[in-house]
Protein backbone atom coordinates (compact mmCIF):
# COMPACT_ATOMS: atom_id res chain seq x y z
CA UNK A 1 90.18 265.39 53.00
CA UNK A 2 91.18 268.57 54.12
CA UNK A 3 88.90 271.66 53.16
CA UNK A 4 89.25 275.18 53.54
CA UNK A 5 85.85 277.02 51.93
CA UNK A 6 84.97 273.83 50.03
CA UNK A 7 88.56 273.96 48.51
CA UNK A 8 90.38 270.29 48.43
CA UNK A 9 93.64 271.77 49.42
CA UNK A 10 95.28 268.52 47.71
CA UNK A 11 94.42 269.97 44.01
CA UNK A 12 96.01 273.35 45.14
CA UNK A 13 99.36 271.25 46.25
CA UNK A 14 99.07 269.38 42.81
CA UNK A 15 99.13 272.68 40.95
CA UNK A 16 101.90 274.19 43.01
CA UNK A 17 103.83 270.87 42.65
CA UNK A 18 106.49 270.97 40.04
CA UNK A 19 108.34 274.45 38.66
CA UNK A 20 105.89 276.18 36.95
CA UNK A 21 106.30 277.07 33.27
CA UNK A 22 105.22 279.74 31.39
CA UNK A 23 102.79 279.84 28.53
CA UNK A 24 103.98 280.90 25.53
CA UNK A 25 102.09 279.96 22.13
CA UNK A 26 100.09 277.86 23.45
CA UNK A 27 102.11 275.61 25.05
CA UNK A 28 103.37 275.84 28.44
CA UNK A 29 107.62 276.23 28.37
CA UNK A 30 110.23 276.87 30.90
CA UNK A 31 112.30 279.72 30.65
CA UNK A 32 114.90 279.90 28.12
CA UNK A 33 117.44 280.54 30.61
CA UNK A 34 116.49 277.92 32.84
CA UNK A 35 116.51 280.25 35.71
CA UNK A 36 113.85 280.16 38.40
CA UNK A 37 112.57 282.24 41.55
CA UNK A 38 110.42 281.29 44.81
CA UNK A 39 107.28 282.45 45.99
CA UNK A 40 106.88 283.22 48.95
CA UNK A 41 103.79 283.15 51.54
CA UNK A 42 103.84 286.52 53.13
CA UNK A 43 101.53 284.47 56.15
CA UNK A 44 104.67 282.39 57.12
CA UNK A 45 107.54 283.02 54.99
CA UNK A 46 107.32 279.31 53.40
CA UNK A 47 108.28 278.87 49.76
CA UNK A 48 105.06 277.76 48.25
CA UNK A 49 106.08 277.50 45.03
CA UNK A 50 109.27 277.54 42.14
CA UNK A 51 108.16 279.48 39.22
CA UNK A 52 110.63 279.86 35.93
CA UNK A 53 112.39 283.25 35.26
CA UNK A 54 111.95 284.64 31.90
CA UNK A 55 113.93 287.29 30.59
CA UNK A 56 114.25 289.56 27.34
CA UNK A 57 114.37 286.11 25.20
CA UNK A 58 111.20 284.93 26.32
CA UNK A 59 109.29 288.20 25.39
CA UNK A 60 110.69 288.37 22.42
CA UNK A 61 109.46 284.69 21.63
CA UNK A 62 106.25 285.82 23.40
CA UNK A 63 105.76 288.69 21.26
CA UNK A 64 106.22 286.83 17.90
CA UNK A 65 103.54 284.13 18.71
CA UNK A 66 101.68 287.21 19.59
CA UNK A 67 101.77 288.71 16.08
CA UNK A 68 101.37 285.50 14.36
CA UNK A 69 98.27 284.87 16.26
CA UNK A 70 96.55 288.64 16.00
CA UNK A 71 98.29 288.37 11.87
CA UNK A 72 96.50 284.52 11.74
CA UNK A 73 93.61 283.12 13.26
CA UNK A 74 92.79 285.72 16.07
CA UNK A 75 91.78 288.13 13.46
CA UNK A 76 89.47 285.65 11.85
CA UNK A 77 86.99 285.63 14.67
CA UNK A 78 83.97 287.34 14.56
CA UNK A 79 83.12 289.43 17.48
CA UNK A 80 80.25 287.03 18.37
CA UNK A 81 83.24 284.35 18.38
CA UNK A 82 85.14 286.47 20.70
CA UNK A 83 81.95 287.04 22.79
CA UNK A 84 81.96 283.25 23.28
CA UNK A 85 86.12 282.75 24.08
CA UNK A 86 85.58 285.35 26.91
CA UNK A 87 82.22 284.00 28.34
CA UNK A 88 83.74 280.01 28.12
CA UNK A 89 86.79 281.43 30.64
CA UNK A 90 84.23 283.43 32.64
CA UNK A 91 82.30 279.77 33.39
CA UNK A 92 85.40 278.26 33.90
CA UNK A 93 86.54 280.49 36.52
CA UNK A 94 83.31 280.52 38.41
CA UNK A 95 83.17 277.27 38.52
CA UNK A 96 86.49 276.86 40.36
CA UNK A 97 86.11 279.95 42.35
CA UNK A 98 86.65 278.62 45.68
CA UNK A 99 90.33 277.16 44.67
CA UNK A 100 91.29 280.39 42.47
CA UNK A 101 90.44 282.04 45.91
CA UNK A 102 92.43 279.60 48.44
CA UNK A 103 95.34 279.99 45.89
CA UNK A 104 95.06 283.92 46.01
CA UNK A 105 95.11 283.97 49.71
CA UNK A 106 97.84 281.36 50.19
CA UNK A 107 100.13 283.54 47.27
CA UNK A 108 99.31 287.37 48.94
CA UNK A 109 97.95 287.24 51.69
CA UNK A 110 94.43 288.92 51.26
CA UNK A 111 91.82 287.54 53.48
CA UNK A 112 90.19 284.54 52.30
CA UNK A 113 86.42 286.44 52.63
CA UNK A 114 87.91 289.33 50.29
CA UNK A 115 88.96 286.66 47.87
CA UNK A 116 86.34 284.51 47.56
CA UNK A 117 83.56 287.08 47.73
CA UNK A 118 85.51 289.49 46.30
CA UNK A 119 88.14 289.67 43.74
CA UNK A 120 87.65 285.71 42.08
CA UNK A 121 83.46 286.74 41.75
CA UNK A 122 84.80 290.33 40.69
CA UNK A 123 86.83 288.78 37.91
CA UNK A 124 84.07 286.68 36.03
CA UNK A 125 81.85 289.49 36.12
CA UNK A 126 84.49 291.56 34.48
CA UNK A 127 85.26 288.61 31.85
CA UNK A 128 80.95 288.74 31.22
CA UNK A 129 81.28 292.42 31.02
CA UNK A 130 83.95 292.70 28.08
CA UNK A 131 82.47 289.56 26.32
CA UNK A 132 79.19 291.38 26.29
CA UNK A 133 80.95 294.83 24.45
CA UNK A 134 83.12 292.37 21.42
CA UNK A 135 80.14 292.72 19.88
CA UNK A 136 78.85 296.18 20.48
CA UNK A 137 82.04 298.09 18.92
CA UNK A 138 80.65 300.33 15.86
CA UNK A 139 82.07 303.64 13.61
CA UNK A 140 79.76 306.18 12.62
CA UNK A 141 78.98 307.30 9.22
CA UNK A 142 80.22 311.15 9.02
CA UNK A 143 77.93 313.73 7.16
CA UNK A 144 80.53 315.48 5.13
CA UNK A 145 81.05 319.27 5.85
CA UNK A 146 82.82 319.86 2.53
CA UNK A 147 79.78 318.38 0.51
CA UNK A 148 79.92 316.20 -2.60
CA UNK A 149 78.69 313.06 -3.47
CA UNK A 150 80.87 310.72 -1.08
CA UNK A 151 79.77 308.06 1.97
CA UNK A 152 82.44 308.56 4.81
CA UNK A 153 82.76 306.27 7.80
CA UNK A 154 84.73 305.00 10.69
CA UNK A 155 86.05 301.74 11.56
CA UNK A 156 87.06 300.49 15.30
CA UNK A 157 90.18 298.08 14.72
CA UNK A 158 92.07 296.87 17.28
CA UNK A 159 95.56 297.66 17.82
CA UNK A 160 97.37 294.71 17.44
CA UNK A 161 100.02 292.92 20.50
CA UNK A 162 99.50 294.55 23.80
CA UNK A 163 101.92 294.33 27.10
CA UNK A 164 99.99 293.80 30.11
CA UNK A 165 101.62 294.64 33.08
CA UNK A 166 99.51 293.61 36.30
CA UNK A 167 100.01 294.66 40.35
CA UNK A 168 100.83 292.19 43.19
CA UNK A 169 98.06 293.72 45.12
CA UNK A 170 95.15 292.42 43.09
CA UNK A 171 96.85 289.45 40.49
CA UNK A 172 93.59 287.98 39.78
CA UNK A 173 91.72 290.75 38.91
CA UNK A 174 94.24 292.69 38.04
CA UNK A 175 94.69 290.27 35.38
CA UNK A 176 91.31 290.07 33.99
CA UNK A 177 90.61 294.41 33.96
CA UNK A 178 94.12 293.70 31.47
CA UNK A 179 93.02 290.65 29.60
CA UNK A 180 88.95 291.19 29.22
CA UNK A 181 89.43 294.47 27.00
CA UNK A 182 92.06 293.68 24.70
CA UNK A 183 90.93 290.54 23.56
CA UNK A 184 86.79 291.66 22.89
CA UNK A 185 88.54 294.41 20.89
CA UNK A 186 90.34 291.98 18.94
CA UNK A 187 93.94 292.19 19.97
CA UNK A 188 96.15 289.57 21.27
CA UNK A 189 98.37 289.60 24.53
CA UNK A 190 101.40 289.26 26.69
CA UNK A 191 100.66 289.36 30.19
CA UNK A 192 103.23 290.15 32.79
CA UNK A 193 101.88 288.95 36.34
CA UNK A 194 103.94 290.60 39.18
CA UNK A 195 106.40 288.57 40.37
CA UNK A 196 105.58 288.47 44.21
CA UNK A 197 101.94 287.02 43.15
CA UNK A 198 102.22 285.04 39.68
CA UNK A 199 100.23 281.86 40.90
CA UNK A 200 96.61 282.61 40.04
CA UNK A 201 97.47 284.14 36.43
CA UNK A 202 98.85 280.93 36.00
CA UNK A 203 96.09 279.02 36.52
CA UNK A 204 93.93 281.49 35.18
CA UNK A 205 96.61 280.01 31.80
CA UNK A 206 95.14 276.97 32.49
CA UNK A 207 91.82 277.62 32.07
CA UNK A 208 92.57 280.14 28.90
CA UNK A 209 93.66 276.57 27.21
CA UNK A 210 90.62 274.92 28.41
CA UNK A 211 88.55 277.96 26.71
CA UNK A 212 90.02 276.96 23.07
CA UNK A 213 91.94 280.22 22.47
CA UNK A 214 93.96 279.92 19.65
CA UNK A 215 97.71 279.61 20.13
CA UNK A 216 99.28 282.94 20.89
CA UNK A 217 96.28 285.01 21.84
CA UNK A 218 97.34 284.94 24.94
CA UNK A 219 100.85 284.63 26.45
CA UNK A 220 101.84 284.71 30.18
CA UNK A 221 105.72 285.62 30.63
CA UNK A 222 106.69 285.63 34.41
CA UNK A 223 110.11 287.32 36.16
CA UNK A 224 111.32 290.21 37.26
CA UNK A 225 109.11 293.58 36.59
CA UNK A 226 112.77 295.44 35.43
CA UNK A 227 114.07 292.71 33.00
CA UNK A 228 110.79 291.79 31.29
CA UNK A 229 109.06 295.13 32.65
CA UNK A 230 111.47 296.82 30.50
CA UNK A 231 111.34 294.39 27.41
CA UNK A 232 107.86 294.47 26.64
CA UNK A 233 108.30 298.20 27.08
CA UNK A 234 111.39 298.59 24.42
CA UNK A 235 109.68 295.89 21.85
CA UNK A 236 109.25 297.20 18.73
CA UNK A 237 106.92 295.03 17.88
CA UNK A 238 104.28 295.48 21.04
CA UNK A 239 101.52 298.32 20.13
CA UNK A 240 100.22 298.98 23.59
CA UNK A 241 101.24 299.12 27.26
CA UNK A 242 99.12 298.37 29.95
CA UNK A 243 100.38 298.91 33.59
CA UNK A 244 99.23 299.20 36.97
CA UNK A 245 101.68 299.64 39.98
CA UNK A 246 104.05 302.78 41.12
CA UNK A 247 104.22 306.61 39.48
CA UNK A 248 107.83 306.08 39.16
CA UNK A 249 107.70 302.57 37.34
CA UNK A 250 104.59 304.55 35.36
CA UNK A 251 106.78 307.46 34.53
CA UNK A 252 109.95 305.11 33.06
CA UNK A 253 107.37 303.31 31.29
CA UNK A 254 106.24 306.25 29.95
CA UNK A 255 109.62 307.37 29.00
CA UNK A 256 110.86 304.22 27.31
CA UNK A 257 107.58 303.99 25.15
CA UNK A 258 108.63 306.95 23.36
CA UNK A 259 111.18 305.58 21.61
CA UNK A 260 108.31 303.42 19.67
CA UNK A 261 105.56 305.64 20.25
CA UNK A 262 103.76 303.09 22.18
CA UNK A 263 99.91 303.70 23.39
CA UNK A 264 99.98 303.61 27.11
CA UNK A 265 97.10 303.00 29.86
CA UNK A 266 98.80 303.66 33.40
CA UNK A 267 97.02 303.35 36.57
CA UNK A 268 99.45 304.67 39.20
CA UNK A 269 99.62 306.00 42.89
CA UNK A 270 97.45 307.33 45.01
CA UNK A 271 97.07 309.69 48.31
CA UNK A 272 93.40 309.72 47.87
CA UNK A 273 91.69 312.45 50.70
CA UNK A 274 88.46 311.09 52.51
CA UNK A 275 86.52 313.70 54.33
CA UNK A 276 83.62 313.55 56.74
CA UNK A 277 81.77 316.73 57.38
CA UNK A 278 79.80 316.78 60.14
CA UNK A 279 76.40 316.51 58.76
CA UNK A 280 77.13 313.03 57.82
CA UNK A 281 75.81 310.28 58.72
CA UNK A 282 78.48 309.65 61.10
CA UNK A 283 78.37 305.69 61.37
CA UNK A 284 77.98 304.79 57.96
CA UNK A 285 80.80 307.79 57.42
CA UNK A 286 83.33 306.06 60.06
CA UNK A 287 82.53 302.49 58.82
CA UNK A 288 83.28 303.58 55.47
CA UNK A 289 86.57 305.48 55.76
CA UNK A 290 87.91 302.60 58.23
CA UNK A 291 87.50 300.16 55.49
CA UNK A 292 87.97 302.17 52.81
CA UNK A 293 91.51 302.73 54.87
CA UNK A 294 91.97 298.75 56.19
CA UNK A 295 91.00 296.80 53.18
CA UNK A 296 93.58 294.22 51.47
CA UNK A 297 95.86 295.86 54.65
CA UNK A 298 95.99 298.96 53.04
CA UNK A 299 97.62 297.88 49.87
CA UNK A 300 95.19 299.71 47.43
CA UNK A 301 95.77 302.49 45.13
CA UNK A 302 92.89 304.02 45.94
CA UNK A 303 92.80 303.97 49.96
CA UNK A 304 91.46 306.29 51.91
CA UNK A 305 94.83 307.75 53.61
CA UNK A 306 94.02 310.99 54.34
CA UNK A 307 91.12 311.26 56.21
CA UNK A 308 89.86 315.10 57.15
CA UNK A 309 87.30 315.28 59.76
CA UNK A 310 85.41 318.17 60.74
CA UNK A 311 86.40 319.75 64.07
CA UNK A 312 82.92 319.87 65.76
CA UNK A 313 83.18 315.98 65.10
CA UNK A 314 86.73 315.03 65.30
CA UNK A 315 86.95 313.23 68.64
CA UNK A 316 83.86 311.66 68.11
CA UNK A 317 85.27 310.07 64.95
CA UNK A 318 88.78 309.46 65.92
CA UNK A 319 87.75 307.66 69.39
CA UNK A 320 85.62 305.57 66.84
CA UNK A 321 88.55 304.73 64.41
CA UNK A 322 90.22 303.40 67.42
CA UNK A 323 87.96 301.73 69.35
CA UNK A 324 87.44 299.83 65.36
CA UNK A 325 91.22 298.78 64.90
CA UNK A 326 91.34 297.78 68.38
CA UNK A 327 88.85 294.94 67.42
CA UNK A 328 90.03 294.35 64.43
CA UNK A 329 91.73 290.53 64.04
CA UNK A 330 94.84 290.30 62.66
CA UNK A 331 95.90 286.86 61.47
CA UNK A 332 96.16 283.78 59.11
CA UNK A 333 94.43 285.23 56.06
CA UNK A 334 93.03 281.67 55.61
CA UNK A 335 90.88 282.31 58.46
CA UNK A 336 87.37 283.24 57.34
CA UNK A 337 87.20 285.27 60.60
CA UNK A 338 90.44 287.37 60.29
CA UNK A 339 90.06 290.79 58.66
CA UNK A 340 93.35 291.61 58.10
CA UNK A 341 96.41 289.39 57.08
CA UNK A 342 99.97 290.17 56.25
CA UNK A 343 101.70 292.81 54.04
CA UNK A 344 103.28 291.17 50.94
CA UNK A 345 106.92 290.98 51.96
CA UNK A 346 109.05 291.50 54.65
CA UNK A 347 110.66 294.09 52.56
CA UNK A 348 107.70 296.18 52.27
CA UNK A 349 106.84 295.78 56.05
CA UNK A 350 109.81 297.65 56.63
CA UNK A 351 109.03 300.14 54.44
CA UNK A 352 105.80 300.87 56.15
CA UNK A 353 107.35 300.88 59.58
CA UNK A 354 109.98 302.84 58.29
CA UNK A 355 107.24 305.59 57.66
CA UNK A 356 105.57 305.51 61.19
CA UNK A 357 108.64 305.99 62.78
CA UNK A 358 109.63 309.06 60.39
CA UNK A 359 106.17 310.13 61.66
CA UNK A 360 106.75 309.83 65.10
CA UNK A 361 110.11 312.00 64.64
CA UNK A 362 107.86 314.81 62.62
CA UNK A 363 105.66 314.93 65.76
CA UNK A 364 102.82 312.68 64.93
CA UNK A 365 101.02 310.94 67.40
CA UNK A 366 100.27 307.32 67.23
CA UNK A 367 96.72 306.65 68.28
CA UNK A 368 96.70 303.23 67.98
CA UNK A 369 99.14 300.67 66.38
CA UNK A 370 102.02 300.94 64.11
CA UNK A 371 103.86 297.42 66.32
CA UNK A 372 105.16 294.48 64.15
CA UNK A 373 103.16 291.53 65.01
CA UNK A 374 105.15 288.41 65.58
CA UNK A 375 103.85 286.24 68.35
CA UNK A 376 102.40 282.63 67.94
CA UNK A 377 100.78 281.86 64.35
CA UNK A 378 101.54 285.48 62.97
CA UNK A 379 105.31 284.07 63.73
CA UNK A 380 107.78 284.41 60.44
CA UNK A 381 104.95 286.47 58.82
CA UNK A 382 104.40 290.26 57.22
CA UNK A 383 102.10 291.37 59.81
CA UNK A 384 101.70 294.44 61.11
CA UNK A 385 99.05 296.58 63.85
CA UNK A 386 96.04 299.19 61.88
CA UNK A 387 97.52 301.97 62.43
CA UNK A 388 96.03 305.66 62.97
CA UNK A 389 97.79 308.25 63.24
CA UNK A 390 97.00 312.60 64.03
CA UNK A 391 98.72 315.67 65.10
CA UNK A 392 100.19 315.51 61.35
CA UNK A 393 101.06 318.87 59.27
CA UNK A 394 100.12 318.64 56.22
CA UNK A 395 103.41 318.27 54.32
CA UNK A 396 104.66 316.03 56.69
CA UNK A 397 105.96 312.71 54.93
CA UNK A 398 103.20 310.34 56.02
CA UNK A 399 100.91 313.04 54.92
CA UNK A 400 102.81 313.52 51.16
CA UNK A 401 103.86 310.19 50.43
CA UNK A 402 101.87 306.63 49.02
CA UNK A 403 102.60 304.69 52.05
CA UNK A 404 100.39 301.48 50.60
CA UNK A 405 99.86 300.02 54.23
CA UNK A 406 97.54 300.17 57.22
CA UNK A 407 98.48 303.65 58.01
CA UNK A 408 95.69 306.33 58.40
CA UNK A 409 96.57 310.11 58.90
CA UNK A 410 93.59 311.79 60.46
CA UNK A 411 93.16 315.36 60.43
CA UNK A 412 90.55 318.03 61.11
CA UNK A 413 89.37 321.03 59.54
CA UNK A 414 87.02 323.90 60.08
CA UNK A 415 86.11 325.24 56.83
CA UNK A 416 84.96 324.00 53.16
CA UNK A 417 87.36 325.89 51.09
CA UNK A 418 90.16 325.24 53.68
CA UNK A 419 89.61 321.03 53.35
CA UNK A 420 89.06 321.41 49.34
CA UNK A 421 92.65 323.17 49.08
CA UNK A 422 94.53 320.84 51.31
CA UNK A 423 92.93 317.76 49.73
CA UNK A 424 94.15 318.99 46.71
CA UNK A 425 97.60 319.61 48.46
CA UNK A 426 99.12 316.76 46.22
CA UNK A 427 100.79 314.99 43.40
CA UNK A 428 98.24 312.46 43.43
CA UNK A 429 94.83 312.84 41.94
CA UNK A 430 93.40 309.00 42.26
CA UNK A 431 90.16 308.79 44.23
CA UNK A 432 88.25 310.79 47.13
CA UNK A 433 85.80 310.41 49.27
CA UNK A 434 82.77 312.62 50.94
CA UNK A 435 80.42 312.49 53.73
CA UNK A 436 77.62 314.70 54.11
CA UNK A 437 74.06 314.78 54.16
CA UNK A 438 74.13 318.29 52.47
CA UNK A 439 73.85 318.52 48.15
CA UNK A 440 75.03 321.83 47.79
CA UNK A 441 78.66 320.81 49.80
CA UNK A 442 78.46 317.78 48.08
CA UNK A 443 78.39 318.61 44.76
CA UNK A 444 80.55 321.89 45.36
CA UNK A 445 83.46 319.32 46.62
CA UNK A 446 82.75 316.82 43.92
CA UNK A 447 83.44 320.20 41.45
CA UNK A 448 86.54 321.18 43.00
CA UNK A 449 88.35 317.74 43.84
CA UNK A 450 91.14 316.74 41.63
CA UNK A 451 90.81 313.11 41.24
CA UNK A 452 89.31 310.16 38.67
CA UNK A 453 87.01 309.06 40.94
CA UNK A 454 84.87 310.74 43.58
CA UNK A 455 82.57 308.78 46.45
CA UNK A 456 79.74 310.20 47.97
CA UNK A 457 78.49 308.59 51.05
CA UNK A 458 80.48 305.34 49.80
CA UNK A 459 83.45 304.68 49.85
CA UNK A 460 85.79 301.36 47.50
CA UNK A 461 82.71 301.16 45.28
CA UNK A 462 83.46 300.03 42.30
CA UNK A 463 81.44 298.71 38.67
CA UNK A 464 82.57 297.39 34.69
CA UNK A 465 80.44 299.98 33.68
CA UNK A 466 81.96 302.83 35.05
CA UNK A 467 85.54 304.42 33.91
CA UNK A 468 88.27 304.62 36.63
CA UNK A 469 91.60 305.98 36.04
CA UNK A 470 93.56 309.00 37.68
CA UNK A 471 94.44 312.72 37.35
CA UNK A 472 97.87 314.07 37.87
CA UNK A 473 100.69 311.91 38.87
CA UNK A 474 98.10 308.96 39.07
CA UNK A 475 97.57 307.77 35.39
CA UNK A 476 96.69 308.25 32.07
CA UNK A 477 93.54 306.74 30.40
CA UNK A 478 91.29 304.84 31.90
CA UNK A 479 90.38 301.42 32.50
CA UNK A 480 86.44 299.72 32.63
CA UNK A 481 83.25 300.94 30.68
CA UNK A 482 82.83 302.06 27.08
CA UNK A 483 85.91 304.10 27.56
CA UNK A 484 88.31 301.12 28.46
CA UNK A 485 86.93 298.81 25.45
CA UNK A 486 87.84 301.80 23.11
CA UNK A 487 91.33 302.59 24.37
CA UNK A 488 92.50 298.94 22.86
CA UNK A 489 91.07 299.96 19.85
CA UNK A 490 92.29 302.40 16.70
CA UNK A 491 89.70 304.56 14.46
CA UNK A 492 89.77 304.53 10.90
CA UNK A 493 88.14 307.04 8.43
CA UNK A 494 86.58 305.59 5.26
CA UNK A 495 85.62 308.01 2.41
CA UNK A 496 84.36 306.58 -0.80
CA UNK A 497 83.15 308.48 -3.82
CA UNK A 498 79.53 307.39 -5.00
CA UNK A 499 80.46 309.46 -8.68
């Protein structure tokens, strides 16, 4: 039997066999319109699998078994109950972690390591997390300013039918940090998985079944991001939106919830600045920013894209960088030795070409990379060289713009205030990044940067515990921690007269 990581690739080709169905109410349905789609293997361009193509219909029906559930039995549970739904799927999906991991790879092309010792471990923990905080949600009681002889108090209540919207970058976990919160707080679900990467939210489906979740607590609704993108936004009947992915798709979002005054969590782009002074550590500070740069090929919102270097230290650093991507292996992301596999489509490749060349013409130099890579195995795939790149201005357009591949702009800098102001230089205020050995700059940059998230000697760190959302043009709200439990949640004030 064939075996990649302990995976029987035979129950991975059972799942994938047939058109896959959506689950709606507990039951697993094609689409009402009988239309499908393909997806593809960004390693190869193979069709891997035929997945049905909902549309406005199938939200709609999605939706009601949505309310009837949070209306019905959903709201029955105690929080203890809820505590146990979320830790029965967490067991599940560790105990299949290895296939949840192939699948990932095989679906989007992230290294096989990152997946199975990253994002399918990532995603229990984040299921053990939330299931943990069902029962930890409280009011307060409220001393009255006004006097009198009354007992006020607030209630936590959840909100009711909530429209997850998840990336193609991270579909596993980016299904869980939209699933785990809403349903310890109470509220019941509609989950729209990206439609480049739909494969392990479906069998993520399979295992919310297994759990015993009542019909309706969770629906999974798969298609295009504009058709059901926009009818989970317009829905009347939907009392939160959830989304992850592009400021502009973040800003329409916005825009359409209006209409029905929506709640909204958005975590959007990012052009997050990574600087190494030269006090640093300069090892740990290269190793960092080159994977906090090459990760998942540079698809992550929060990559290190802009990395400022001290001038006293620049060469050093950037000779470094290269010598790193020039070992680097490129290749079939189902190799456990290859560190970086393909980009997610062949449409996006372009895109990210497209910007090295409108480098090149804005006078960048190319230090290393930035060649389509289509020889031998990497033959009909998404592949493309690390790439670094220097002599940039700073509101040059690989400088400005969310490129969301293996592109790195390196630039130095001679002064504090002078690296603070251009890091700032941006619409984006994600994450950012500093390397020194020195408190006082330290905590004088962490002051003045404009982002959610700031790393200090570290760089992709990440915990449940601890909020992460973006500034500016990247977000509103937050996701994880206290915080992220809360914003699924609604307060309301109790005041009872003991006369």
């Amino acid at each position: 039997m064939s075996k990649v990581l302990g995976v029987p690739q035979e129950s991975v080709a059972q799942f994938l066999s047939g058109t896959k169905q959506m689950l709606i109410n507990g039951e697993w349905v094609p689409s009402l319109s009988g239309k499908t789609y393909d997806s593809i293997n960004p390693a190869n361009g193979d069709v891997i699998a035929i997945i049905y193509e909902g549309d406005e219909a199938d939200v709609d029906q999605a939706v009601r078994a949505a309310r009837v559930a949070f209306n019905g039995p959903w709201s029955k549970t105690s929080p203890a109950e809820r505590t146990k739904f979320l830790n029965k799927l967490a067991d599940l999906l560790e105990q299949r972690v290895e296939e949840f991991a192939y699948l990932e790879t095989l679906d989007g092309g992230n290294t096989i390591t990152l997946t199975r010792y990253g994002f399918v471990p990532s995603a229990v923990a984040h299921l053990r997390y939330y299931a943990g905080w069902a029962t930890k949600l409280t009011g307060q009681t409220i001393p009255l300013t006004s006097g009198g002889n009354f007992h006020a108090y607030t209630r936590r209540e959840p909100l009711g039918v909530c429209g997850q919207i998840t990336p193609w970058n991270y579909p596993l976990l980016g299904t869980v940090w939209k699933l785990a919160a809403p349903l310890a707080a109470g509220n019941t679900v509609i989950l729209k998985p990206s439609q480049q990467t739909t494969l392990t939210t479906l069998l993520l489906g399979e295992l919310i079944m297994e759990a015993g979740f009542p019909a309706g607590v969770v629906n999974i609704v798969t298609g295009s991001g504009r058709k059901i993108g926009e009818a989970i936004t317009s829905h009347p009947d939907i009392d939160k939106i959830g989304f992850t992915g592009s400021t502009e798709v973040g800003k329409g979002i916005m825009r359409k919830s209006a209409d029905t005054l929506k709640k909204i969590t958005l975590e959007l782009g990012g052009k997050s600045p990574n600087i190494i002074f030269a006090d640093a550590d300069l090892d740990k500070a290269i190793q960092g920013a080159f994977m906090g740069m090459f990760t998942n090929q540079g698809q992550i919102c929060v990559a290190g894209t802009r990395l400022y270097v001290e001038k006293s230290v620049f060469q050093q650093v950037t000779e470094k960088l290269v010598e790193m991507a020039q070992k680097m292996k490129v290749g079939n992301p189902l190799d456990p030795a290859t560190q970086m596999g393909p980009l997610i489509s062949k449409e996006h490749l372009q895109s990210v070409k497209n910007y090295i060349e409108i480098a090149k013409k804005e006078g960048a130099t190319v230090l290393i990379g930035g060649n389509v890579l289509q020889e031998g195995e990497l033959a009909g795939g998404n592949y493309l060289e690390p790439t670094i790149l220097t002599d940039l201005e700073e509101n040059c357009t690989a400088v400005k713009e969310e490129i969301f591949g293996p592109v790195l702009c390196v630039m130095p800098f001679e002064q504090i205030e002078e690296v603070i102001e251009r890091a700032n230089e941006t619409e984006y205020g994600l994450a950012a990044g500093v390397w020194t050995q020195n408190l006082t700059t330290a905590h004088k940059v962490i002051d003045a940067l404009e982002a959610g998230t700031v790393w200090v000697n570290t760089y992709l760190k990440s915990d449940n515990g601890l909020p992460f959302g973006g500034h500016k043009h990247s977000g509103i709200g937050v996701e994880m921690g206290y915080q992220g439990i809360e914003a699924y949640t609604k307060t309301k004030s109790v005041l009872i007269s003991l006369n």
